[in-house]
C-alpha atoms as a PDB file:
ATOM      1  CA  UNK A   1      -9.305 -16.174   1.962  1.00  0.00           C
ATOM      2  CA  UNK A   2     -12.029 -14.840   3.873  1.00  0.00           C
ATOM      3  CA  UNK A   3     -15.865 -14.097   3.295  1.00  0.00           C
ATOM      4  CA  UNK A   4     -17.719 -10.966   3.548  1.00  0.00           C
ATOM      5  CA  UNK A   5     -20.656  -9.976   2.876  1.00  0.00           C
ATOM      6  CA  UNK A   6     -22.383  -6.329   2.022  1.00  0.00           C
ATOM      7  CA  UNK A   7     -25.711  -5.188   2.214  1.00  0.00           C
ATOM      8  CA  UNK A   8     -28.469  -7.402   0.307  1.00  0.00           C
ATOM      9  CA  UNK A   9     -26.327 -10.421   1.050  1.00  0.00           C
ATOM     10  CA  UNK A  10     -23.508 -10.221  -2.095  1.00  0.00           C
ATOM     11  CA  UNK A  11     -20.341 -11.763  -0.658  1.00  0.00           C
ATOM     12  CA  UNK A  12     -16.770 -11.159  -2.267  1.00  0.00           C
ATOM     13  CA  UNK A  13     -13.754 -12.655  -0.760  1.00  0.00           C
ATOM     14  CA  UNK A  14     -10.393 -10.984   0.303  1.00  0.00           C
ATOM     15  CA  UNK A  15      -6.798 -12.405   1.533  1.00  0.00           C
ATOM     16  CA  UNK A  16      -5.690 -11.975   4.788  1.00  0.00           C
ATOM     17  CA  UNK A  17      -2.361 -11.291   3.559  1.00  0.00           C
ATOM     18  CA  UNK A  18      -0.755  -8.741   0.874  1.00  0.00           C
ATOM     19  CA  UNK A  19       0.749 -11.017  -1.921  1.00  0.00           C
ATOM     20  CA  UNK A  20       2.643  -9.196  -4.906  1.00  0.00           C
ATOM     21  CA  UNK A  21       1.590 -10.374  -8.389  1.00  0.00           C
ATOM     22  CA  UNK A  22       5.326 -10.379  -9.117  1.00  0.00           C
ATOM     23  CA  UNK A  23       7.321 -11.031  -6.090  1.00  0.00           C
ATOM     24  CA  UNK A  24      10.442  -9.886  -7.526  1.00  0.00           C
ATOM     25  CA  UNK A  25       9.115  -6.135  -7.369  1.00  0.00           C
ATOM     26  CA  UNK A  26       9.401  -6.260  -3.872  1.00  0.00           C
ATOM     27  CA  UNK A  27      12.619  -4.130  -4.024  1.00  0.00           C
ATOM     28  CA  UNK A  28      11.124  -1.428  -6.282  1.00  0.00           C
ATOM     29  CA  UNK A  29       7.884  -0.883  -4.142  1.00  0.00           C
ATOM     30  CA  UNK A  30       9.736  -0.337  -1.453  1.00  0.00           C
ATOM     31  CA  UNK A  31      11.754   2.103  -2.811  1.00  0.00           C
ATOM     32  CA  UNK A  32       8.792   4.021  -4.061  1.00  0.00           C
ATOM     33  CA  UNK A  33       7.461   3.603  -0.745  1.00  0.00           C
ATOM     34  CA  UNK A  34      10.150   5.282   0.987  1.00  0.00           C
ATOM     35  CA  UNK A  35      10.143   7.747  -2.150  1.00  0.00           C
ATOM     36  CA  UNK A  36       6.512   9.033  -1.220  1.00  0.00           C
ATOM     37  CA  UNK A  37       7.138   8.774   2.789  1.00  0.00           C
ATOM     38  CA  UNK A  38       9.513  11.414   2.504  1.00  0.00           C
ATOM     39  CA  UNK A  39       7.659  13.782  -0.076  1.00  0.00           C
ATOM     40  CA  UNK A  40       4.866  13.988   2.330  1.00  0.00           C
ATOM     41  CA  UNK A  41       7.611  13.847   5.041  1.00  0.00           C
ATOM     42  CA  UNK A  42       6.382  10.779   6.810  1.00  0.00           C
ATOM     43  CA  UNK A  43       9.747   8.712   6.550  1.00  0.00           C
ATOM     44  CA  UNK A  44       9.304   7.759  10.261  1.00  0.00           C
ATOM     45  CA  UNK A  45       6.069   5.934   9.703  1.00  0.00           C
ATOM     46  CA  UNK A  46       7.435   3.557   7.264  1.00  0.00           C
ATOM     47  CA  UNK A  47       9.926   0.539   8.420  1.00  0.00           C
ATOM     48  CA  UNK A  48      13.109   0.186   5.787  1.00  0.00           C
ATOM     49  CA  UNK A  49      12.544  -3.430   4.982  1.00  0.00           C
ATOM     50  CA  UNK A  50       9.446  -4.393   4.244  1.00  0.00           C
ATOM     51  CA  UNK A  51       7.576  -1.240   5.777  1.00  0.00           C
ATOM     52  CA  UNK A  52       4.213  -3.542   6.245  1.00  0.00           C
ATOM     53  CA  UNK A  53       4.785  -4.680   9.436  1.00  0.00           C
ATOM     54  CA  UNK A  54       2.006  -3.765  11.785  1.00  0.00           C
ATOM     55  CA  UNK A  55       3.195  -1.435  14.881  1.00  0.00           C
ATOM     56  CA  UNK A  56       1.966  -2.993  17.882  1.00  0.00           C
ATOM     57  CA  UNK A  57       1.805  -0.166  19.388  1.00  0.00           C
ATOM     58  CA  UNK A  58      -0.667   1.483  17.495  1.00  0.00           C
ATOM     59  CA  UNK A  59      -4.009   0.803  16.828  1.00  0.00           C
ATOM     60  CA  UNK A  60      -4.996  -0.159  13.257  1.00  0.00           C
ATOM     61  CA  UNK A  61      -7.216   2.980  12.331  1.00  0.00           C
ATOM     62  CA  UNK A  62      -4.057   4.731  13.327  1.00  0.00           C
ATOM     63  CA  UNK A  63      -1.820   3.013  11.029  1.00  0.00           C
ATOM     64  CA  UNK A  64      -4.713   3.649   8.421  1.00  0.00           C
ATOM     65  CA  UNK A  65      -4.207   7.073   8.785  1.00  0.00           C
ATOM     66  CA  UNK A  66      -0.759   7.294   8.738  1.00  0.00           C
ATOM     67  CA  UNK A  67       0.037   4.958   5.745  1.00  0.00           C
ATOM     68  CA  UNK A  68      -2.976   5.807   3.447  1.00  0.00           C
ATOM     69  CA  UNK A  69      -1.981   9.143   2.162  1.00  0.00           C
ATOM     70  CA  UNK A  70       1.776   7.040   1.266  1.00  0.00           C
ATOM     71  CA  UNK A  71      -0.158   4.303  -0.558  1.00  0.00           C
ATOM     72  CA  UNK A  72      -2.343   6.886  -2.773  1.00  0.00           C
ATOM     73  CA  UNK A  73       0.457   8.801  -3.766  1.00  0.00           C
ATOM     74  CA  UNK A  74       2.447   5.259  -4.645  1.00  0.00           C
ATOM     75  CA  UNK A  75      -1.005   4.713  -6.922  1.00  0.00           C
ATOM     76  CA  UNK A  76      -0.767   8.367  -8.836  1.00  0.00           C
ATOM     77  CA  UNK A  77       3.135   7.491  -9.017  1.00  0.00           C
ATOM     78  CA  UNK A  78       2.647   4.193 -10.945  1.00  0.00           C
ATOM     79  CA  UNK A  79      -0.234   5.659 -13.192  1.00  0.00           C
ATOM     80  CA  UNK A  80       1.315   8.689 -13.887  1.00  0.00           C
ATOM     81  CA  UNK A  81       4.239   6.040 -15.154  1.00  0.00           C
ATOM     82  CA  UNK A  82       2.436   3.878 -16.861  1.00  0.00           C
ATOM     83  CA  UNK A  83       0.673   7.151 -18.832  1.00  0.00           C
ATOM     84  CA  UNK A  84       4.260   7.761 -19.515  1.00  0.00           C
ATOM     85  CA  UNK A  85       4.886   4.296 -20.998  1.00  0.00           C
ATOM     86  CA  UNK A  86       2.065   4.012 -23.259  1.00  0.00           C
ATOM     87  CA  UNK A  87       2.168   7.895 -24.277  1.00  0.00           C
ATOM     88  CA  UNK A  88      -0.855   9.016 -22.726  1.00  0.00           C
END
């Protein structure tokens, strides 16, 4: 873990790497990750196997760019599920 701190000094800590709560979802996410890449046809930005490799050949405000939009539509995926499950 790392330390940062924001404005008047409050410091909250953050991992340098992703770590799934439940490693054996691994295999789901990335299917939903491929799922949104093509929607918003972006299947070329996103590796087959674990698609959160960093490209070394871009920069990472690029990859930012490129992978955000597939990571918020993952998020309105899950809780548009989970709405589902609990009848909301």
């Amino acid at each position: 873990m790392c330390a940062a701190s924001i404005g008047g000094g409050m410091e909250f800590k953050m991992s340098k790497r992703k770590r799934l709560e439940v490693p054996e979802s691994r295999q789901a996410l990335d299917a939903l990750k491929m799922e949104c890449a093509q929607e918003l046809g972006r299947s070329q930005d996103v590796k087959e196997n674990h698609g959160d490799e960093y490209y070394g050949e871009r920069s990472a405000s690029m990859n930012g760019r490129m992978g955000g939009p597939i990571g918020g539509l993952m998020v309105k995926k899950m809780v548009e599920s989970y709405k589902r499950k609990i009848g909301g």
